[in-house]
Protein backbone atom coordinates (compact mmCIF):
# COMPACT_ATOMS: atom_id res chain seq x y z
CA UNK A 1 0.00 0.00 0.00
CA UNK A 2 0.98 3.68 -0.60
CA UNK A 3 2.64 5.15 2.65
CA UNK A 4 2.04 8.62 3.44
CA UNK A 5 5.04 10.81 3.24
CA UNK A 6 6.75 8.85 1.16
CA UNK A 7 6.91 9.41 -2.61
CA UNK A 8 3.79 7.39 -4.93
CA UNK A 9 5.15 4.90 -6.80
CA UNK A 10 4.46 4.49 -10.61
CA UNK A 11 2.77 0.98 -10.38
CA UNK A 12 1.23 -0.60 -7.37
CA UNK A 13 0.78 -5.05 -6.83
CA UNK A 14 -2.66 -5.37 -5.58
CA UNK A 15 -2.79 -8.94 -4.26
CA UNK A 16 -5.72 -10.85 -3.35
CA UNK A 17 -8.37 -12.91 -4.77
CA UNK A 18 -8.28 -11.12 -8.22
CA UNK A 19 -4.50 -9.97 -8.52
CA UNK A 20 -4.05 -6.96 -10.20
CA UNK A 21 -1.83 -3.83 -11.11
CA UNK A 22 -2.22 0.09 -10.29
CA UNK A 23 -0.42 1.37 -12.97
CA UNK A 24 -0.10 5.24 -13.83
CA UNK A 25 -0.63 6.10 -17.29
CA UNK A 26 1.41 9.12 -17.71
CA UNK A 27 -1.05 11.20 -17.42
CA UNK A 28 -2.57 14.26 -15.04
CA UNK A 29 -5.72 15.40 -14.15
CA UNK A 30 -7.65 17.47 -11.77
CA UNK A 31 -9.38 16.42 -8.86
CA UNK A 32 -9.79 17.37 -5.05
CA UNK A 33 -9.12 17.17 -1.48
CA UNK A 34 -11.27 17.41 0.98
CA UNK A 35 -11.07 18.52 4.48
CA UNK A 36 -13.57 18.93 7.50
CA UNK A 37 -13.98 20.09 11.33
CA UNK A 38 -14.18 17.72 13.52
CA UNK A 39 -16.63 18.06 17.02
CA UNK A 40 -17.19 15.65 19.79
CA UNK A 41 -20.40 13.92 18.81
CA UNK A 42 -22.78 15.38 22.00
CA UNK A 43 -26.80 13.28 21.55
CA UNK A 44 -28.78 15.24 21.32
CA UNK A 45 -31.67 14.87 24.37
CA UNK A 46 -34.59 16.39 22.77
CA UNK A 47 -34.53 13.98 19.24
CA UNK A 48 -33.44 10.34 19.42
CA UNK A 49 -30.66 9.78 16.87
CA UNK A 50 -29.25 13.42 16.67
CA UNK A 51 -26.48 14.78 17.88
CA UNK A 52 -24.79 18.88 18.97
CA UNK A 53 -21.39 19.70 17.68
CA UNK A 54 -19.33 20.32 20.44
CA UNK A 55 -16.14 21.62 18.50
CA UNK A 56 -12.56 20.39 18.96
CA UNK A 57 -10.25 23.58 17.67
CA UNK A 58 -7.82 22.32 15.38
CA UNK A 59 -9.20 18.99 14.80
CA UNK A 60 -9.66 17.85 11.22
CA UNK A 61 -10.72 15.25 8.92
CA UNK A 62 -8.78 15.63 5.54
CA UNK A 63 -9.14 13.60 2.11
CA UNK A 64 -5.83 14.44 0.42
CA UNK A 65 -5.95 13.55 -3.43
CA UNK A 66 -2.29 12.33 -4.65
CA UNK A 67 -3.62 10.87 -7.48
CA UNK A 68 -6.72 9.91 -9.82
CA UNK A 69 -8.07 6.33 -10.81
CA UNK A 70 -9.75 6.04 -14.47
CA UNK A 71 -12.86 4.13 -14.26
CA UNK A 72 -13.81 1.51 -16.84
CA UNK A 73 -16.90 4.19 -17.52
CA UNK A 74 -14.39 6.87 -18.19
CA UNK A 75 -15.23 8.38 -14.66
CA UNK A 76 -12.54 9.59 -12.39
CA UNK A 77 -12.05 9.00 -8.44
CA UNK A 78 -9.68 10.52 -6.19
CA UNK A 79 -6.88 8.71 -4.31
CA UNK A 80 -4.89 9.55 -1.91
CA UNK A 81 -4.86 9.18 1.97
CA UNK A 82 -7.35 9.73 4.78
CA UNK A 83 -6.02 11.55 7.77
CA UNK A 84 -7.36 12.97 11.29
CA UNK A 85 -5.06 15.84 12.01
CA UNK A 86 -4.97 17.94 15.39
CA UNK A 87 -3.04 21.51 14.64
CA UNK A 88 -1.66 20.25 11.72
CA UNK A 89 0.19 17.05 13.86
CA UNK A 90 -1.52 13.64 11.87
CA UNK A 91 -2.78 11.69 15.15
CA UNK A 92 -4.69 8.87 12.61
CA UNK A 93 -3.66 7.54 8.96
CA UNK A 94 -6.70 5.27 7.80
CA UNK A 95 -5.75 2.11 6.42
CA UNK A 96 -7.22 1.68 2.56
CA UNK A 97 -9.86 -1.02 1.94
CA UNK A 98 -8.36 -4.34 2.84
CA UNK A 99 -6.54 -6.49 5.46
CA UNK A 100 -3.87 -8.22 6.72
CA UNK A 101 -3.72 -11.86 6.04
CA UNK A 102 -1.29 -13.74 7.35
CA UNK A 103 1.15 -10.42 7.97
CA UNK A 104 0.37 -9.87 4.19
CA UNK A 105 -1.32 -6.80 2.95
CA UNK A 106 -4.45 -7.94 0.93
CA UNK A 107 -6.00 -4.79 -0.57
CA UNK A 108 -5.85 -1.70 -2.02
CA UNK A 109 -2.72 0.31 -2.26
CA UNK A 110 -4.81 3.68 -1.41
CA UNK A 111 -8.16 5.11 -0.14
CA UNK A 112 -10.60 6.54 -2.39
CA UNK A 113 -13.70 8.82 -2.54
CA UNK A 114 -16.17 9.31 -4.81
CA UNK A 115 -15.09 12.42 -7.61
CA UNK A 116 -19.12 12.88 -8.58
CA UNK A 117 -20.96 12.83 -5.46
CA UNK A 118 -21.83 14.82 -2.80
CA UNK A 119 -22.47 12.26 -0.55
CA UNK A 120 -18.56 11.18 0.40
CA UNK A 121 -17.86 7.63 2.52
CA UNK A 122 -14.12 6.40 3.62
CA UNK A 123 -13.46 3.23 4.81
CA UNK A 124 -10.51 2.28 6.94
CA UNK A 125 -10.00 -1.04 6.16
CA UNK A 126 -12.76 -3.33 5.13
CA UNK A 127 -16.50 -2.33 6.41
CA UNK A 128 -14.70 0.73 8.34
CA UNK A 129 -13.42 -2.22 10.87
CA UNK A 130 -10.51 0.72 12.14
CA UNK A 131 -12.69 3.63 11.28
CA UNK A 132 -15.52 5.48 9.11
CA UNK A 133 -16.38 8.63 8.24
CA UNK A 134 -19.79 9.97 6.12
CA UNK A 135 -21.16 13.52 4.74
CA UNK A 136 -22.53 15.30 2.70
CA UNK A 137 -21.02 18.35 0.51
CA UNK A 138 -23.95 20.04 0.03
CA UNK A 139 -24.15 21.08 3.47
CA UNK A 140 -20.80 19.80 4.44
CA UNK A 141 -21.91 18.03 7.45
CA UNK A 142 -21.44 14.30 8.94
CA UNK A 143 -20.11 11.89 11.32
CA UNK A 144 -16.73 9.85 12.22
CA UNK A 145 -17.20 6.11 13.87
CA UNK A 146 -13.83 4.93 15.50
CA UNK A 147 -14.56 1.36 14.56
CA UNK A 148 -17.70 -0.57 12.74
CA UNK A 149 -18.44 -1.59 15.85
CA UNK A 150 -20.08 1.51 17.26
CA UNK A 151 -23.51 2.40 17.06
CA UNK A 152 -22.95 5.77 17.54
CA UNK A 153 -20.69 8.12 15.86
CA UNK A 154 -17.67 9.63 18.08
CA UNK A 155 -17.42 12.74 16.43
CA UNK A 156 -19.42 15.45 14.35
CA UNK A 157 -17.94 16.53 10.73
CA UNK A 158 -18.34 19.92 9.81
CA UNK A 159 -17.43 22.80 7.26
CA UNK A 160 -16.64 19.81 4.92
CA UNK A 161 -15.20 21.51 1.39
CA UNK A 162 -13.28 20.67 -1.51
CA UNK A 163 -9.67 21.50 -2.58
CA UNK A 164 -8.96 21.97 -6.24
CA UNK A 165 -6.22 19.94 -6.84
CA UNK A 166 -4.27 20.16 -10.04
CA UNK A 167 -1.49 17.77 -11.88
CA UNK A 168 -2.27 14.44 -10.14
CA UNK A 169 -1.02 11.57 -11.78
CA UNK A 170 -3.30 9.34 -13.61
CA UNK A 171 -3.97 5.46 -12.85
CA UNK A 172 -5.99 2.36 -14.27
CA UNK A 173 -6.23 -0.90 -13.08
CA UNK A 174 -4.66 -3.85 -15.19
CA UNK A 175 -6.10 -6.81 -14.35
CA UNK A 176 -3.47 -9.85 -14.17
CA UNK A 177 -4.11 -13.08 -16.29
């Protein structure tokens, strides 16, 4: 998998049940970031299933684009890494979808994000097992769930917003025979 920090590589071995290759195709594109607030998740006592932003200064949720994946419809995501920052210090790097299997990594070599909705999901590792987050860009609100295991989300996303970003490298997927 990518690392963060470290320079992206021009092809990526995706092991697993269908192997395959991340390969950049020489190309760039635009695309975007995204980044959002992040506020303890405080229910809310007078409706049942909401819940008061109770801010954390400095505390952010950030989708930074590093490069673009061509779709087989010709449709572009963003990849890149998913990162909780506090003050600019990275306190959380989310894994991409996958796992470790048998001290093997077995899935993809970055996260992703949708480049055409406005709904937006991440995933740290399969089914959000180390972490989730969900909103919406229209009115650039959601939530952040530690693990798949909670019912509840731990924190409140807000302010979400895009980040034009320009000259990412362009990759496909090349299935292996």
């Amino acid at each position: 998998m990518a690392i963060l920090g470290e320079p992206i590589k021009k092809q990526y071995l995706l092991e697993g049940y269908i192997p395959a290759k991340l390969i950049q195709t020489g190309e760039t594109a635009i695309s975007f970031s995204i980044i959002c607030d992040m506020g303890q998740a405080i229910p809310d006592p007078k409706k049942e299933t909401w819940y008061l932003n109770a801010p954390v200064p400095g505390l952010k949720l950030e989708l930074r684009a590093r490069a673009i994946l061509k779709l087989h419809d010709n449709t572009y995501n963003p990849l890149g890494f998913v990162v909780i920052t506090k003050n600019g210090e990275t306190l959380k790097v989310f894994k991409p979808l996958g796992d470790y299997v048998k001290g093997q990594w077995d899935g993809d070599a970055f996260n992703s994000w949708s480049g055409t909705d406005t709904d937006i999901r991440v995933f740290s590792e399969y089914s959000g097992k180390s972490g989730h987050a969900y909103f919406d860009l229209m009115d650039g609100n959601g939530f952040y769930f530690k693990s798949n295991k909670r019912d509840d989300p731990d924190y409140f996303l807000s302010k979400c917003r895009k980040i034009k970003k320009t000259g990412l490298p362009v990759y496909t997927i090349d299935l292996e025979n």
